[in-house]
C-alpha atoms as a PDB file:
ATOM      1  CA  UNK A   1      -0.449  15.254  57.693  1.00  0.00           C
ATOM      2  CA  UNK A   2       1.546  18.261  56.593  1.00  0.00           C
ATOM      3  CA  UNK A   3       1.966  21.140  54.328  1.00  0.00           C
ATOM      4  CA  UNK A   4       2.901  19.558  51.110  1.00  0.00           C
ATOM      5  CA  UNK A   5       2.425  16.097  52.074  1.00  0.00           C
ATOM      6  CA  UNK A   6       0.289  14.083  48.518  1.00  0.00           C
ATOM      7  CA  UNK A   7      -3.076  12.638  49.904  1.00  0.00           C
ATOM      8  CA  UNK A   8      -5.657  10.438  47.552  1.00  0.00           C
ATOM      9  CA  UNK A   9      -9.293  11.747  48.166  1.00  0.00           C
ATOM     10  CA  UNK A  10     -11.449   9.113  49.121  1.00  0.00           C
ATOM     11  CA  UNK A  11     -15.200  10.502  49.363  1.00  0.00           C
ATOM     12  CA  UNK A  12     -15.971  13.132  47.078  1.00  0.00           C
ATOM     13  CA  UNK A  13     -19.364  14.541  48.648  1.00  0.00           C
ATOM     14  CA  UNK A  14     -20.702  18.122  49.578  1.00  0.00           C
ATOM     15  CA  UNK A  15     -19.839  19.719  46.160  1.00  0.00           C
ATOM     16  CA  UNK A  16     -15.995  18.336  45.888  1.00  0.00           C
ATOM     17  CA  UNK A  17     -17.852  15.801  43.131  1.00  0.00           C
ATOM     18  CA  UNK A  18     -16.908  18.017  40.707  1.00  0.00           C
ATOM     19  CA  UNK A  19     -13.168  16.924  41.250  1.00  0.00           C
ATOM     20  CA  UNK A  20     -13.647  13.520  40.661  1.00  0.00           C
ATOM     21  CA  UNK A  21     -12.890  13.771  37.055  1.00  0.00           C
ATOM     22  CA  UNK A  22      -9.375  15.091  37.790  1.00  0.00           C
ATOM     23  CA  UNK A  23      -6.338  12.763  38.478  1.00  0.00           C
ATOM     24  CA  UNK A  24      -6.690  11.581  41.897  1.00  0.00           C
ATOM     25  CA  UNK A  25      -3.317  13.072  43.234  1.00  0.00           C
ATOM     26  CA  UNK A  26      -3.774  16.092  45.964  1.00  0.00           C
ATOM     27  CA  UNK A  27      -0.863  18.623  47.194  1.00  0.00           C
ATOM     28  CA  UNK A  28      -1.793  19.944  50.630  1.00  0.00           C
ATOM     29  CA  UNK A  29      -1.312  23.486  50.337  1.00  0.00           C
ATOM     30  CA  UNK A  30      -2.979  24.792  54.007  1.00  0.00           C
ATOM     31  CA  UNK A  31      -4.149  22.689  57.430  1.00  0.00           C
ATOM     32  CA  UNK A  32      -7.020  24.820  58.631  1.00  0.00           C
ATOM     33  CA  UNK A  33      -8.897  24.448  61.814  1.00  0.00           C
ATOM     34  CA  UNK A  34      -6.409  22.026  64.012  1.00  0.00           C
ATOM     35  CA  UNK A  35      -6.218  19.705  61.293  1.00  0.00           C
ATOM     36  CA  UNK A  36      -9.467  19.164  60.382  1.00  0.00           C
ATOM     37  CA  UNK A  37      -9.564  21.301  56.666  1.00  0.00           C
ATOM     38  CA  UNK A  38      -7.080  20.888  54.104  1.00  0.00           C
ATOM     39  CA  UNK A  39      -6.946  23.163  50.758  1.00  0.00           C
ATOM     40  CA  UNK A  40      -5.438  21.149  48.257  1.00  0.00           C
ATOM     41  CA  UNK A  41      -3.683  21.668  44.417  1.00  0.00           C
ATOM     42  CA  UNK A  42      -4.164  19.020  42.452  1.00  0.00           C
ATOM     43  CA  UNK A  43      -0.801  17.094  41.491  1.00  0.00           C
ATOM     44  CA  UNK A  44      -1.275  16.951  37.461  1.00  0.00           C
ATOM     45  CA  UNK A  45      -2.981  20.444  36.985  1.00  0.00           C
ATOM     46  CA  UNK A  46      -1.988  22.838  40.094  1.00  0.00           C
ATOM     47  CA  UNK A  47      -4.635  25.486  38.571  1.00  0.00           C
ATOM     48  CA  UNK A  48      -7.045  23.607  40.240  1.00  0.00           C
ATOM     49  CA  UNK A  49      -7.701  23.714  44.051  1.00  0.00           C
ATOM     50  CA  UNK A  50     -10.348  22.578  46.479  1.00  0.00           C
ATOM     51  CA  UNK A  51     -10.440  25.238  49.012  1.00  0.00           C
ATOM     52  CA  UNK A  52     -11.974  23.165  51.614  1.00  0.00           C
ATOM     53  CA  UNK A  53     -12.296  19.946  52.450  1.00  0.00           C
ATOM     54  CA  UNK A  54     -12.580  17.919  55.507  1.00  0.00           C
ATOM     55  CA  UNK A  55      -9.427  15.991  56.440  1.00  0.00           C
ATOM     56  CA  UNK A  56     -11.318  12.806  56.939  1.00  0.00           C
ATOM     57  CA  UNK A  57     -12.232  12.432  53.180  1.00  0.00           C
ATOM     58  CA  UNK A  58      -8.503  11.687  52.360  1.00  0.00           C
ATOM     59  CA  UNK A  59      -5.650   9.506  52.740  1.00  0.00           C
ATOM     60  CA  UNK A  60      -1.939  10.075  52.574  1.00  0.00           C
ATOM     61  CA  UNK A  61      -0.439   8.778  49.101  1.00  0.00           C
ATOM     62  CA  UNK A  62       2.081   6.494  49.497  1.00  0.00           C
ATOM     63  CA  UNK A  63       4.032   6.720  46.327  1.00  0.00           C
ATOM     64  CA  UNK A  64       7.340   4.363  47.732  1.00  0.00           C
END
């Protein structure tokens, strides 16, 4: 994965629940930690962000 790459978030745990209710579309925004972090901006609404979340807990989007 890379910056600005779309990824689907698959397991929203560990206080990310809260972004459930959002469209389920995520810009990647910064790759912290080798990889294993991502911040993300959501697609529909880029006013909201998850400023951490582990890398595992998503899935690259393939729109094509």
């Amino acid at each position: 994965m890379k910056n600005g790459d779309i990824v689907l978030i698959h397991t929203f745990d560990d206080g990310n629940h809260i972004f459930k209710m959002y469209d389920n579309e995520w810009k990647i925004i910064n790759i912290m930690y080798n990889g294993g972090k991502l911040e993300l901006s959501n697609c529909k609404d880029t006013n909201i962000k998850i400023n951490s979340i582990s890398c595992w807990k998503t899935r690259l989007c393939n729109l094509f």
